[in-house]
C-alpha atoms as a PDB file:
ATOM      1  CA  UNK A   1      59.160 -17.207  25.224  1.00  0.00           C
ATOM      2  CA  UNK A   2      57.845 -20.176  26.481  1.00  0.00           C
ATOM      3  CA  UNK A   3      57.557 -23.491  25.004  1.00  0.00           C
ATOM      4  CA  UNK A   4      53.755 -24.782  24.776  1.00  0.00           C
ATOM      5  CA  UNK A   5      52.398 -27.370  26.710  1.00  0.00           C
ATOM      6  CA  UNK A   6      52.021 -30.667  25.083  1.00  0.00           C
ATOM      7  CA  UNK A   7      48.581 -31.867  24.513  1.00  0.00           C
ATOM      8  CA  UNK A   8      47.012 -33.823  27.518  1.00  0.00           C
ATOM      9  CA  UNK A   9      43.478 -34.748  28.666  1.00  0.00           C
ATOM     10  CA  UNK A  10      43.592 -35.644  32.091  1.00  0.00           C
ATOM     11  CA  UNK A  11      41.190 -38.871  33.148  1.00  0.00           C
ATOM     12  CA  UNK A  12      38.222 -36.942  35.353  1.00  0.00           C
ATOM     13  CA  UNK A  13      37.218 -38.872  38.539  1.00  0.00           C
ATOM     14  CA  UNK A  14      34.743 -41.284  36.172  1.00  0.00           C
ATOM     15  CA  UNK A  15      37.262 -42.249  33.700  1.00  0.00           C
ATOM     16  CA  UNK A  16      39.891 -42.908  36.684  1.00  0.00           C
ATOM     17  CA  UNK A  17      37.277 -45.127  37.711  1.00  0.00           C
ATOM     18  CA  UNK A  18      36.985 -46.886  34.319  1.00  0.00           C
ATOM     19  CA  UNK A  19      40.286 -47.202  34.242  1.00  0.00           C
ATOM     20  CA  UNK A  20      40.745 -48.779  37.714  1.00  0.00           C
ATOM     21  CA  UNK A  21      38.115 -51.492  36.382  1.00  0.00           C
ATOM     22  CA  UNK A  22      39.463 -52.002  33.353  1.00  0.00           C
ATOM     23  CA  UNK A  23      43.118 -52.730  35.137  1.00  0.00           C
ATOM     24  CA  UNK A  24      41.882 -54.961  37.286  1.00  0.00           C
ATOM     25  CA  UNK A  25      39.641 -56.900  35.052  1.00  0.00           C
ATOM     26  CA  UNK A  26      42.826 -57.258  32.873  1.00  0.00           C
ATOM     27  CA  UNK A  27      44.200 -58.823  36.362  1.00  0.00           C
ATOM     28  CA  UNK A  28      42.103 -61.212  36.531  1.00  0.00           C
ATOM     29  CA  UNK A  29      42.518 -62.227  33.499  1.00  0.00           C
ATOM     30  CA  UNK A  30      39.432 -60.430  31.463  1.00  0.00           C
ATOM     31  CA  UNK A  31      40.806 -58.250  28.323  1.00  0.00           C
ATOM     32  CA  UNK A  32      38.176 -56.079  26.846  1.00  0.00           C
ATOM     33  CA  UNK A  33      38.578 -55.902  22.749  1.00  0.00           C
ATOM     34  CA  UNK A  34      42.336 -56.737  23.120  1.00  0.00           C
ATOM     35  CA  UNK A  35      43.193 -54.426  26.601  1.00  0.00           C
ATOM     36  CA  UNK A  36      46.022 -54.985  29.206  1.00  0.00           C
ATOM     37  CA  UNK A  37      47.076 -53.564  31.854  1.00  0.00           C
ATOM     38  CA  UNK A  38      50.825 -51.870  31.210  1.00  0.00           C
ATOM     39  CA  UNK A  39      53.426 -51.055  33.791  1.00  0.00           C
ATOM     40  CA  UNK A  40      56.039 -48.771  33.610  1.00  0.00           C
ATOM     41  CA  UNK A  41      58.799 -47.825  36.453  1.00  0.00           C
ATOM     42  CA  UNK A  42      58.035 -44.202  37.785  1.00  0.00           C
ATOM     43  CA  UNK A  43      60.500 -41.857  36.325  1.00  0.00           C
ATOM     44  CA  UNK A  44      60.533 -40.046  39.941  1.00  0.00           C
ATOM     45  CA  UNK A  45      58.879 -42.519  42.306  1.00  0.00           C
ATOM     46  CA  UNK A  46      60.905 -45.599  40.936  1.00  0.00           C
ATOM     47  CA  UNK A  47      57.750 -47.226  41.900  1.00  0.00           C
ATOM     48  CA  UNK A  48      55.735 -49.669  39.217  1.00  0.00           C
ATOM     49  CA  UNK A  49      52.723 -47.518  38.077  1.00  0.00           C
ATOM     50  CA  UNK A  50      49.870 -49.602  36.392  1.00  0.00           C
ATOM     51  CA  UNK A  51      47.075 -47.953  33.813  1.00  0.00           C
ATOM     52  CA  UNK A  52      45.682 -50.029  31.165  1.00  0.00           C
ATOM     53  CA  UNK A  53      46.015 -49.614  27.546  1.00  0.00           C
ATOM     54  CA  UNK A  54      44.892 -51.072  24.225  1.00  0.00           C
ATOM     55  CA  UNK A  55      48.158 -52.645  22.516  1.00  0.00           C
ATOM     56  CA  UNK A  56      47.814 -52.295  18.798  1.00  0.00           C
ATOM     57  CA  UNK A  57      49.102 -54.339  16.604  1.00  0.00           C
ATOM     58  CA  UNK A  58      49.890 -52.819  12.719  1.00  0.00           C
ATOM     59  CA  UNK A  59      52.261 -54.544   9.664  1.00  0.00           C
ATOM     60  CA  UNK A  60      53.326 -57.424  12.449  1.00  0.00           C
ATOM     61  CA  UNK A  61      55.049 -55.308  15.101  1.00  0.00           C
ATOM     62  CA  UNK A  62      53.042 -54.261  18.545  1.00  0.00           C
ATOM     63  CA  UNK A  63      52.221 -50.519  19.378  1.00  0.00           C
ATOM     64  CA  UNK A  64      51.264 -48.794  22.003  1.00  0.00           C
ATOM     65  CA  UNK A  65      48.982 -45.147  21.234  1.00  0.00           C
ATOM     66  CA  UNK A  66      48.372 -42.800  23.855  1.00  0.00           C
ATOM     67  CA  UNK A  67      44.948 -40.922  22.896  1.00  0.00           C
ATOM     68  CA  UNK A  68      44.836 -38.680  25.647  1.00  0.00           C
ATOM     69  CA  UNK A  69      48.981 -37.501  24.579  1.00  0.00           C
ATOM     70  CA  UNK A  70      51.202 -36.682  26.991  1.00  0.00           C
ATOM     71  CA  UNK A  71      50.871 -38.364  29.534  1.00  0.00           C
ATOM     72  CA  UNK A  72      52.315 -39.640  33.024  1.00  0.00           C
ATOM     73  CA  UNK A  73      52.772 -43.207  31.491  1.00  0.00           C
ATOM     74  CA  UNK A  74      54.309 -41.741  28.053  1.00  0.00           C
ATOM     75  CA  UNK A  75      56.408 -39.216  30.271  1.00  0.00           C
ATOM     76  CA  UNK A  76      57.218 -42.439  32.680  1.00  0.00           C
ATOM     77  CA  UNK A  77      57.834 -45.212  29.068  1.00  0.00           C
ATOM     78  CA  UNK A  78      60.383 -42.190  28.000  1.00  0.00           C
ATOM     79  CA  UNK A  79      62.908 -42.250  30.634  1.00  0.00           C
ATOM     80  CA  UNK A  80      61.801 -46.295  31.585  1.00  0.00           C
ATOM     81  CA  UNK A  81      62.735 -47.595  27.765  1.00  0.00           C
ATOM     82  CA  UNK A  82      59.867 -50.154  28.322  1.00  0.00           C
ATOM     83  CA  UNK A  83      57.599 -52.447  30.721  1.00  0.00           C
ATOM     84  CA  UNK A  84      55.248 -54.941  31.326  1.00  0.00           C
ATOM     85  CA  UNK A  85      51.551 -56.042  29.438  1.00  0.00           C
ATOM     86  CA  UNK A  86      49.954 -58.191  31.567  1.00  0.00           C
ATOM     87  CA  UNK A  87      46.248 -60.263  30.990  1.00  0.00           C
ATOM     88  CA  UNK A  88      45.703 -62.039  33.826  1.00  0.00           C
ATOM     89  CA  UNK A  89      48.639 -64.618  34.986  1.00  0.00           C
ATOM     90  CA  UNK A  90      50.518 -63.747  31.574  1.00  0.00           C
ATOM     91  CA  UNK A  91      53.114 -60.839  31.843  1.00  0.00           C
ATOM     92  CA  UNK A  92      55.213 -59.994  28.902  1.00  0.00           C
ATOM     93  CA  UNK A  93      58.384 -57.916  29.560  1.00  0.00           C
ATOM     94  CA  UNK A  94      59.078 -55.058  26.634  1.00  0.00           C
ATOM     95  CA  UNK A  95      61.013 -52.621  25.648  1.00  0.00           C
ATOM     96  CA  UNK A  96      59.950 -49.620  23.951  1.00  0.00           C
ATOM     97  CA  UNK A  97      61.133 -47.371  20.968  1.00  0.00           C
ATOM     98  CA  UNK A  98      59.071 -43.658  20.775  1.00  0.00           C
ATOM     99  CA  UNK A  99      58.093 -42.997  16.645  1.00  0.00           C
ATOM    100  CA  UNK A 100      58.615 -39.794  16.010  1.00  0.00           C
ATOM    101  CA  UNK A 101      58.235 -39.403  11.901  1.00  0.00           C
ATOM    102  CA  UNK A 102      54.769 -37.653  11.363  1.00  0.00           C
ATOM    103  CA  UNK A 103      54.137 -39.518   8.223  1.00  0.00           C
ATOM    104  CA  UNK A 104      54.913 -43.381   9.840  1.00  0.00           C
ATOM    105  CA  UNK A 105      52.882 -41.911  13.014  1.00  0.00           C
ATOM    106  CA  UNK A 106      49.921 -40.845  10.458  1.00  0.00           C
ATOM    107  CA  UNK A 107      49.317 -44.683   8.786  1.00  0.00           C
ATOM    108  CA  UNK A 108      49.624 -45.960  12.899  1.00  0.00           C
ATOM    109  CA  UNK A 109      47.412 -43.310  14.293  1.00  0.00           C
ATOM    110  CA  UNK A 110      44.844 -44.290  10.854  1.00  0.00           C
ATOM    111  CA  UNK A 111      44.733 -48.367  11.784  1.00  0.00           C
ATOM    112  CA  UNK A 112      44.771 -47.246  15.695  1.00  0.00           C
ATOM    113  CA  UNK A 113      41.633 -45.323  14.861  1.00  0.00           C
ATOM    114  CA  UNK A 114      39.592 -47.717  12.685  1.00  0.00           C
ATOM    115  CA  UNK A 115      40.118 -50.201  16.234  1.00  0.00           C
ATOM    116  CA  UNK A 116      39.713 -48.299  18.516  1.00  0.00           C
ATOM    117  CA  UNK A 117      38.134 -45.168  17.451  1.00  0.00           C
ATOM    118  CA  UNK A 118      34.995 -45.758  19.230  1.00  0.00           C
ATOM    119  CA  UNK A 119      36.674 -45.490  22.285  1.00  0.00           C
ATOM    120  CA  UNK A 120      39.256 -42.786  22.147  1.00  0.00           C
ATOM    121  CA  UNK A 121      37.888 -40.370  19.113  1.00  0.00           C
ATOM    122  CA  UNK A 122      37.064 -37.746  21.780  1.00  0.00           C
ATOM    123  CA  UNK A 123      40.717 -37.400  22.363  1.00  0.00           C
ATOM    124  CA  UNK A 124      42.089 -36.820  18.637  1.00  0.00           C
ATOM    125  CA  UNK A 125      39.613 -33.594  18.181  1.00  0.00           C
ATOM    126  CA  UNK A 126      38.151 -34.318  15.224  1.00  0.00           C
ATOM    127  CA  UNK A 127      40.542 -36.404  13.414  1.00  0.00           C
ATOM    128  CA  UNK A 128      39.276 -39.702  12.201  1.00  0.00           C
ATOM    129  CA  UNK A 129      40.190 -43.066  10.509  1.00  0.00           C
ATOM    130  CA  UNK A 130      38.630 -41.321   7.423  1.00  0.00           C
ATOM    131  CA  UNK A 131      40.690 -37.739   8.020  1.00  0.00           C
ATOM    132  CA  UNK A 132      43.106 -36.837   5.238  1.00  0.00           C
ATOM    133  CA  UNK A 133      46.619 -37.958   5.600  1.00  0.00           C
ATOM    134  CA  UNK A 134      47.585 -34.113   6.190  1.00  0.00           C
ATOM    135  CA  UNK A 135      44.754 -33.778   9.148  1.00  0.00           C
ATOM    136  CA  UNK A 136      46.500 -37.196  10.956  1.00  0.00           C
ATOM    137  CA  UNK A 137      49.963 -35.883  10.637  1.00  0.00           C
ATOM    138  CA  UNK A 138      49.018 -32.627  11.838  1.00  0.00           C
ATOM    139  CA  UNK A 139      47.800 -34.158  14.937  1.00  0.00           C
ATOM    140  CA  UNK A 140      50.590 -36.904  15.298  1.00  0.00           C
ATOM    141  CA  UNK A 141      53.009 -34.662  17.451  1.00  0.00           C
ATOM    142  CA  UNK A 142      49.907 -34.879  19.978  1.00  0.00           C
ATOM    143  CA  UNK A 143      49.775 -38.662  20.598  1.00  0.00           C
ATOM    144  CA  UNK A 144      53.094 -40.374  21.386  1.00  0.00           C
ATOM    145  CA  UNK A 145      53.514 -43.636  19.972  1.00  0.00           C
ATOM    146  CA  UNK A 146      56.029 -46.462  20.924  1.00  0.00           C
ATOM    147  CA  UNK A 147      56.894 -49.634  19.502  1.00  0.00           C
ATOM    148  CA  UNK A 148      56.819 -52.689  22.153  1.00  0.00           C
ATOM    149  CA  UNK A 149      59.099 -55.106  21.381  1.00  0.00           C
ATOM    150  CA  UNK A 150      58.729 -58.539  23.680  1.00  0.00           C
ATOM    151  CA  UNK A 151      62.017 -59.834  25.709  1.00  0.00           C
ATOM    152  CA  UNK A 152      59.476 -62.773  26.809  1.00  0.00           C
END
């Protein structure tokens, strides 16, 4: 029997071209609501690959939420152990620990929401900042989070 596949929403060619904007506007130096652009070492290219993201910070410590789940840059931050932020001229260096407990993920994933709900609620399929604490850990295996910790 096979194992399913984990939950991913692929960027279609409009969102790739958000994205691409938002990355470079980070670039320059523009963050939108708190965005940067994050780079993580290609688990089979080796090469840097760049998307950007909207760090989160919750209780003091930094966070990084993929809404869309599993995804290249999750798969990539996995085998990497970390990467770069970077706003303009200002690059921080991080490493990165994956949370795994449902219930820790559920309070994250319930601050991450009330943020930045507006812009990634399409991804969590119903699941709010107002859902139950049993609806947001029943969704928590879908979007990986990692906790960034700064070596600069």
């Amino acid at each position: 029997m096979n194992a399913p596949t984990p939950y991913y929403v692929q960027a279609g060619p409009l969102a790739t071209r958000f994205n691409s904007l938002f990355g470079k506007l980070a670039r320059l130096g523009i963050s939108l609501a708190g965005s940067a652009e994050l780079s993580v070492r290609g688990r089979k290219s080796g090469q840097m690959q760049r998307i950007p993201v909207n760090p989160h910070t919750y209780e003091g410590e930094q966070y990084l939420v993929s809404a869309r789940g599993h995804s290249q840059w999750v798969r990539n931050m996995r085998v990497a152990g970390g990467g770069e932020l970077r706003v303009g001229r200002k690059v921080r260096t991080f490493t990165a620990t994956e949370i795994t407990d449902p219930a820790q993920k559920a309070a994250l994933l319930r601050a991450y929401l009330e943020k930045w709900g507006w812009e990634v609620n399409r991804f969590f399929q119903g699941v709010t900042a107002q859902s139950s604490d049993a609806e947001l850990q029943a969704t928590a295996g879908d979007h990986p989070v990692f906790r960034i910790t700064m070596s600069n």
